[in-house]
N, C-alpha and C. Protein backbone atom coordinates (compact mmCIF):
# COMPACT_ATOMS: atom_id res chain seq x y z
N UNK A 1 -61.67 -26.79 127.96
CA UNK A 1 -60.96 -27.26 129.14
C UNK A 1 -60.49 -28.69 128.92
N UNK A 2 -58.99 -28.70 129.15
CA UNK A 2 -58.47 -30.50 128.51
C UNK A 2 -58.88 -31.04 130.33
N UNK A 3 -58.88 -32.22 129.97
CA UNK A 3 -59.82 -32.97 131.67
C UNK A 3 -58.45 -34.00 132.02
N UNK A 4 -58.32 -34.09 133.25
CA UNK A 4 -57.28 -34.80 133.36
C UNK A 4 -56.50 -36.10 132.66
N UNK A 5 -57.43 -37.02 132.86
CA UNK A 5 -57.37 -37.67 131.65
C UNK A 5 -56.63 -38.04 129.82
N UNK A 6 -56.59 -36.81 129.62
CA UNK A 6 -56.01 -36.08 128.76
C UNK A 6 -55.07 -35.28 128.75
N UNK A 7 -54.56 -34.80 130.15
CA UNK A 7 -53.40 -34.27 130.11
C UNK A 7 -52.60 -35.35 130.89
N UNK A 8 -53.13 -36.19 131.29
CA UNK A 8 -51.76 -37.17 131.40
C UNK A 8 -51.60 -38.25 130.46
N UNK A 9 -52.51 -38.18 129.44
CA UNK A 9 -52.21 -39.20 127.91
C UNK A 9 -51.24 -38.13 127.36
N UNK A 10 -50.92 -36.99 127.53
CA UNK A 10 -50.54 -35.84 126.54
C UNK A 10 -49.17 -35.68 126.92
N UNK A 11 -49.02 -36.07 128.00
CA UNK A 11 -48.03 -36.24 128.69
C UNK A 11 -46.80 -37.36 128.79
N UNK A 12 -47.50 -38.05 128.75
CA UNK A 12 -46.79 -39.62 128.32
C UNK A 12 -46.70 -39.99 126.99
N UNK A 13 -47.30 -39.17 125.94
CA UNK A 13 -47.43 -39.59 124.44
C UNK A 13 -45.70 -38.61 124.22
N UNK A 14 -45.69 -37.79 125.24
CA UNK A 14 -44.52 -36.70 124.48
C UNK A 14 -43.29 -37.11 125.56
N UNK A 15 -43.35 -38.29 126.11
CA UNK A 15 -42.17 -39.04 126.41
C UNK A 15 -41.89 -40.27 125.49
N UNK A 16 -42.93 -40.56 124.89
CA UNK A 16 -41.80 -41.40 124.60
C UNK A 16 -42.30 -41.84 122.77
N UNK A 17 -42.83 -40.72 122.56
CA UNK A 17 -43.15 -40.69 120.57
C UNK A 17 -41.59 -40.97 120.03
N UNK A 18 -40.63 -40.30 120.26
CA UNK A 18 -39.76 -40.11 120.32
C UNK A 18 -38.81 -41.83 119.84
N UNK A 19 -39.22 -42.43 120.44
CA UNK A 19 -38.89 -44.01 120.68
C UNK A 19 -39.68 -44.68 119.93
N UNK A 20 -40.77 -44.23 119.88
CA UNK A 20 -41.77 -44.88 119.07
C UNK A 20 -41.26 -45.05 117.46
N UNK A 21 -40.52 -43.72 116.95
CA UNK A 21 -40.25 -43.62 115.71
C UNK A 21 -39.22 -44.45 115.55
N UNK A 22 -38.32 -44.59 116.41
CA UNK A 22 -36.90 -45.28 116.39
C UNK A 22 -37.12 -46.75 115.92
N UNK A 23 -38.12 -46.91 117.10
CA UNK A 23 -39.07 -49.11 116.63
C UNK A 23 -39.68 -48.60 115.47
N UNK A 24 -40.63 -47.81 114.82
CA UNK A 24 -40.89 -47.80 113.30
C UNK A 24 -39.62 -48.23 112.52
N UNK A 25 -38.68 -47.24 112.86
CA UNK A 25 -37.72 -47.23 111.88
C UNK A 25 -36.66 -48.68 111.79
N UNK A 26 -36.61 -49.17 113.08
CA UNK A 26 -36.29 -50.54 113.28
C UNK A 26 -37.03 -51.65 112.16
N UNK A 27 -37.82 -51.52 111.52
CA UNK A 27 -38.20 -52.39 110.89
C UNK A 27 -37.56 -52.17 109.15
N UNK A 28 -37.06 -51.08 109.26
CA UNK A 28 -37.00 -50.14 107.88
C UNK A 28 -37.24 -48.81 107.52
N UNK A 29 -36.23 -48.38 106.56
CA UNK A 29 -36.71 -46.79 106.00
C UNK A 29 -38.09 -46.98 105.94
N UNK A 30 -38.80 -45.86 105.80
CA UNK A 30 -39.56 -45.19 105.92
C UNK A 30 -39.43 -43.55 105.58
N UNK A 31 -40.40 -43.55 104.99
CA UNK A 31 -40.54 -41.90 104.53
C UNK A 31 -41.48 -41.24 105.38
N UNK A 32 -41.77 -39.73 105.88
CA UNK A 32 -42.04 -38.84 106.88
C UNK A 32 -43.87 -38.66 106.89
N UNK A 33 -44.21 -38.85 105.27
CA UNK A 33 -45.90 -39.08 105.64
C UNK A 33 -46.21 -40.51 106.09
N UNK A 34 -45.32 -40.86 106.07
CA UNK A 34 -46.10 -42.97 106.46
C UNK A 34 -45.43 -42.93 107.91
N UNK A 35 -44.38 -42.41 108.22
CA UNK A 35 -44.41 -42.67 109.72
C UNK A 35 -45.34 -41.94 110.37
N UNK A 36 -45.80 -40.45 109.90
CA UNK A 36 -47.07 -39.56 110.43
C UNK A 36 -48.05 -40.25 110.15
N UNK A 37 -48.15 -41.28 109.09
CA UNK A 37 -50.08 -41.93 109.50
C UNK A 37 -49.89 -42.77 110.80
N UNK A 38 -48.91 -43.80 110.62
CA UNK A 38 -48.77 -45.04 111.84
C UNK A 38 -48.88 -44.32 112.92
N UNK A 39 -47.94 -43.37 113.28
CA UNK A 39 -47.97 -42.55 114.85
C UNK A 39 -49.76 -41.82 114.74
N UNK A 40 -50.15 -40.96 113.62
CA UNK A 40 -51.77 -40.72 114.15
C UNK A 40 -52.57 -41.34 114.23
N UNK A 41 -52.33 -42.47 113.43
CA UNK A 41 -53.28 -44.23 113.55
C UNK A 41 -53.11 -44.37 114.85
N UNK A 42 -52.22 -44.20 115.92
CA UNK A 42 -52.15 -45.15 116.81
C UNK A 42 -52.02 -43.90 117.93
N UNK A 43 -52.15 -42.90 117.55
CA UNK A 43 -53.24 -41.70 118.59
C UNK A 43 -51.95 -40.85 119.40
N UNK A 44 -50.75 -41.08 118.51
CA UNK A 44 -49.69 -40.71 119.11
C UNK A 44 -49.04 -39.18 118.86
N UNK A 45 -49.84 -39.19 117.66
CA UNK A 45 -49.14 -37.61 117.45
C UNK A 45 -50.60 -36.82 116.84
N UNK A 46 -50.60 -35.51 116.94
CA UNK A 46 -51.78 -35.31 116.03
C UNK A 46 -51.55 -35.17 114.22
N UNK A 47 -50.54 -34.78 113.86
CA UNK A 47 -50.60 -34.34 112.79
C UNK A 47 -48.91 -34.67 112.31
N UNK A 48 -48.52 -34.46 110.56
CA UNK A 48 -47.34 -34.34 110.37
C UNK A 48 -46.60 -32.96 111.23
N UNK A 49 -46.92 -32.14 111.15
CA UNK A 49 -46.30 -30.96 111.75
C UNK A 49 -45.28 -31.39 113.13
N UNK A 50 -46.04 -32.23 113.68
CA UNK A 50 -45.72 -32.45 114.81
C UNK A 50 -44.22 -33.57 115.03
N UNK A 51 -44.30 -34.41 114.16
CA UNK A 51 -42.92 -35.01 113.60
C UNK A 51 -41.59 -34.66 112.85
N UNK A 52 -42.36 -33.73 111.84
CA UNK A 52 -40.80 -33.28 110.95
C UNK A 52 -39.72 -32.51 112.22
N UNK A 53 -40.15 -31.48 113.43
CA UNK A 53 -39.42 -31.17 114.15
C UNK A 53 -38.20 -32.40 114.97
N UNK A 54 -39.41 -33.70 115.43
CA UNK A 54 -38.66 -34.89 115.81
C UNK A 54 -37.77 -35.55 115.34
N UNK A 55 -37.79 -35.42 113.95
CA UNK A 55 -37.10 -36.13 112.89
C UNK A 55 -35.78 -35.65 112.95
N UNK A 56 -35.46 -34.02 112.22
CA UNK A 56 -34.81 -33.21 112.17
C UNK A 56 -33.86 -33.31 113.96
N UNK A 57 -34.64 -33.32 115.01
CA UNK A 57 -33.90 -33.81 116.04
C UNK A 57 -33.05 -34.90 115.84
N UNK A 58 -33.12 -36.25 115.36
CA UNK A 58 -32.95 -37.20 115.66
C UNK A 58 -31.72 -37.09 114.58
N UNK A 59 -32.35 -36.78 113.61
CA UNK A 59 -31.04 -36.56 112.73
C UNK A 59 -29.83 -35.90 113.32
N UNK A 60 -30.36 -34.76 113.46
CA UNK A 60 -28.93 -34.11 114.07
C UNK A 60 -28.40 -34.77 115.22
N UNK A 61 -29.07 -35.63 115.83
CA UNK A 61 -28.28 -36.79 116.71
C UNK A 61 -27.85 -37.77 116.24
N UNK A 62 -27.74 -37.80 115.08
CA UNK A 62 -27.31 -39.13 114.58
C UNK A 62 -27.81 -40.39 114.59
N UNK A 63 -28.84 -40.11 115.06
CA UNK A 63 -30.31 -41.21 115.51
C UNK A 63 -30.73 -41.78 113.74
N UNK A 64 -30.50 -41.05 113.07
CA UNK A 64 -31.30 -41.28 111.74
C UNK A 64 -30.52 -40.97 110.67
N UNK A 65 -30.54 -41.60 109.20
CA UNK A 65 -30.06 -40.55 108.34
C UNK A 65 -31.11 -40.44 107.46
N UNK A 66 -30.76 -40.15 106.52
CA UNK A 66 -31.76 -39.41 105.34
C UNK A 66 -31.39 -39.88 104.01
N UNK A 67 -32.45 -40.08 103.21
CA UNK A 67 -31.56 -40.02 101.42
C UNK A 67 -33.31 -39.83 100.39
N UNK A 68 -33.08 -38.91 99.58
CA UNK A 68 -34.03 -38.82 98.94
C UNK A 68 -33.97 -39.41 97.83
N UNK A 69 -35.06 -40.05 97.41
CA UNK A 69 -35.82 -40.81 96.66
C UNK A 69 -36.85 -40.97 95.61
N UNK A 70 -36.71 -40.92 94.12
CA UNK A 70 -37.36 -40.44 93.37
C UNK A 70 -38.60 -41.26 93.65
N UNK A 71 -39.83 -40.91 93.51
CA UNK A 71 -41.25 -41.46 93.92
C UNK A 71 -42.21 -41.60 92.20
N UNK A 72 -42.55 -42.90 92.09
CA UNK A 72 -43.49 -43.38 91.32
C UNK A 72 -44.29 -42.55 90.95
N UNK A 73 -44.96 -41.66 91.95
CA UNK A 73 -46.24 -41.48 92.42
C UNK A 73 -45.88 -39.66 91.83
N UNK A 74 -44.66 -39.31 92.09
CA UNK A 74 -44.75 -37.65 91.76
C UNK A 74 -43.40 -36.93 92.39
N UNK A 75 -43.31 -36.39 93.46
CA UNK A 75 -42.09 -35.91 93.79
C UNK A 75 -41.43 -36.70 94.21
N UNK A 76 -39.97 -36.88 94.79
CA UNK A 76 -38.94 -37.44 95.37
C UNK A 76 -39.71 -37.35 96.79
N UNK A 77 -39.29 -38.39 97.85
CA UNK A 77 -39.40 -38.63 99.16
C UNK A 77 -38.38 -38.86 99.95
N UNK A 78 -38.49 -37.66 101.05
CA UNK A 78 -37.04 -38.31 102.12
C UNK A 78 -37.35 -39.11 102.88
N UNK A 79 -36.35 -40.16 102.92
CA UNK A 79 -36.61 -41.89 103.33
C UNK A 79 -35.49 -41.42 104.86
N UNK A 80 -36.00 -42.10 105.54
CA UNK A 80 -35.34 -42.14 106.95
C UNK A 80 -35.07 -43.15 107.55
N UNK A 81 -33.52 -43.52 107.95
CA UNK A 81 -33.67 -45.26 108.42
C UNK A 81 -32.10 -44.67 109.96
N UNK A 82 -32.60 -45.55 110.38
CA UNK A 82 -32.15 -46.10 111.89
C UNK A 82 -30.41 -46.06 111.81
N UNK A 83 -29.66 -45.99 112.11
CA UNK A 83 -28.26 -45.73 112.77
C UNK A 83 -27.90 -46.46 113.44
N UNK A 84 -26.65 -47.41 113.53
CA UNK A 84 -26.32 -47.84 114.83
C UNK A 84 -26.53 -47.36 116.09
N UNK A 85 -26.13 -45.83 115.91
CA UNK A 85 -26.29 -44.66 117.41
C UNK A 85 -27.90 -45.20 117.52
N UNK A 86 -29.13 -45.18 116.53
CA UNK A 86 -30.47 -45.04 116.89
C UNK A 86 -30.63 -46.11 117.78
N UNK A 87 -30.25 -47.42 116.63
CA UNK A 87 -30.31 -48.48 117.38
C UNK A 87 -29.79 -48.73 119.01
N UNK A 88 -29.07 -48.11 119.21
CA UNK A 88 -28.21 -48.46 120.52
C UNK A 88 -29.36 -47.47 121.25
N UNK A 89 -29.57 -46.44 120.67
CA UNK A 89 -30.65 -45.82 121.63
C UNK A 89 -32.27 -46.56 121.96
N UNK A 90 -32.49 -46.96 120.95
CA UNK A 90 -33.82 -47.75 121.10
C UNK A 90 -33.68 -49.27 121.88
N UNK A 91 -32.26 -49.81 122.03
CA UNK A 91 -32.34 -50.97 122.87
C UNK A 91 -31.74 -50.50 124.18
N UNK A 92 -31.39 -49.29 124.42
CA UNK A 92 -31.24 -48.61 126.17
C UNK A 92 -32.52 -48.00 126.55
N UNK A 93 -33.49 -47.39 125.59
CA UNK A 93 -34.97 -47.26 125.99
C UNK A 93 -36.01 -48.96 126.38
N UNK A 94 -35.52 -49.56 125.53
CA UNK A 94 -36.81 -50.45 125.36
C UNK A 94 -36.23 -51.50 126.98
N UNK A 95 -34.89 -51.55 127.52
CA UNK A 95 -34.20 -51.65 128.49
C UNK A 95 -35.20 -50.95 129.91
N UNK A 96 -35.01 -49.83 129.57
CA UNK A 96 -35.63 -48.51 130.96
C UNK A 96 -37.44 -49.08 130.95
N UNK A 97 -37.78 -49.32 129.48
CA UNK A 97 -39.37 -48.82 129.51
C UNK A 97 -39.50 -50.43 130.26
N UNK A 98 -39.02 -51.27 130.06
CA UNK A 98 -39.44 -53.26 130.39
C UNK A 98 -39.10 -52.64 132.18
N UNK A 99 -38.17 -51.72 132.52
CA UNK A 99 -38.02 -52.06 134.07
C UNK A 99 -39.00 -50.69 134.96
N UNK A 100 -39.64 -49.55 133.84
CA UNK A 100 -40.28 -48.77 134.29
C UNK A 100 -41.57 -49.20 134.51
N UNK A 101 -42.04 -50.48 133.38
CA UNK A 101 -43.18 -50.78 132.77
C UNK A 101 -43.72 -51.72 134.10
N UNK A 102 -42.50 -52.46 134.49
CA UNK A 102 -43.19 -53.59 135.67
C UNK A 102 -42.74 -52.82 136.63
N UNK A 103 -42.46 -51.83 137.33
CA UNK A 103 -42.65 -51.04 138.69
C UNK A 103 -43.56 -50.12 138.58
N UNK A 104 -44.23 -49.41 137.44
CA UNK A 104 -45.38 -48.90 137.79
C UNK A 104 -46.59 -50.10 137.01
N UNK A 105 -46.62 -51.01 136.52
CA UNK A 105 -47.77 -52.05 136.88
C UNK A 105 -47.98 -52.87 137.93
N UNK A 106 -46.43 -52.80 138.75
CA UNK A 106 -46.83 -53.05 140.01
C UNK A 106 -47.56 -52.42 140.98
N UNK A 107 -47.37 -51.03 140.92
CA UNK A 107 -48.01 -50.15 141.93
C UNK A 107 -49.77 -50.38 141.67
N UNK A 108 -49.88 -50.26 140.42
CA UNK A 108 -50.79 -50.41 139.60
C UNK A 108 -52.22 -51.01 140.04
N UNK A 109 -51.45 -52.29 140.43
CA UNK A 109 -51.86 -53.65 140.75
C UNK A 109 -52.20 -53.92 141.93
N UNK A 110 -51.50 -53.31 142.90
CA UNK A 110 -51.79 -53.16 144.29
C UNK A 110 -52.74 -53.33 144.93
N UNK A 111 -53.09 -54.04 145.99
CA UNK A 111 -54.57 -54.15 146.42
C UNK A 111 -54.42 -53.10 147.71
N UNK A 112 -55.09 -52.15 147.83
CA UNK A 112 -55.04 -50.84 148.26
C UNK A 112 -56.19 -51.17 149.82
């Protein structure tokens, strides 16, 4: 039985992971297992499975592109970096979340 608690972290993690990847990618490419540790490091996704679908979204929005990359280490890696379109999307989110963020910490806050 998931306890409330948990279905409204589960809930809010799958609004806005989404954005989350966009500010990863804001800093730089990145390849698809290192953005899946940072997002499960930080309790946001459970697993890779759960990203390559997001990715593949974002791409086909033009949110992202792609270029593979021969790897040191063994196979080639697809590297993923940010778009103007992404960008413009991640500074009209980070816009909504600063004016969503102080009307529900206001409510928040409330002396009841």
């Amino acid at each position: 039985m998931v306890d409330n608690g948990d279905r409204i972290a589960t809930s809010l993690r799958k609004g806005v992971v989404e954005f989350c990847v966009l500010a990863l990618l804001d800093g730089g490419r990145s390849y698809g297992v290192d953005i899946a540790r940072r997002l499960t490091a930080a309790g946001l996704i459970a697993g890779e499975g759960t990203l390559y679908p997001l990715l593949s979204r974002l791409r086909a929005a033009g949110h992202v592109t792609t270029e593979w990359i021969e790897s040191e280490a063994g196979r080639p890696r697809r590297y993923y970096e940010l778009t103007a379109s992404g960008r413009a999307q991640l500074a009209e989110f980070r816009s909504a979340w600063a004016a969503l963020r102080a009307s529900v910490e206001g409510f928040l806050e409330e002396e009841t």
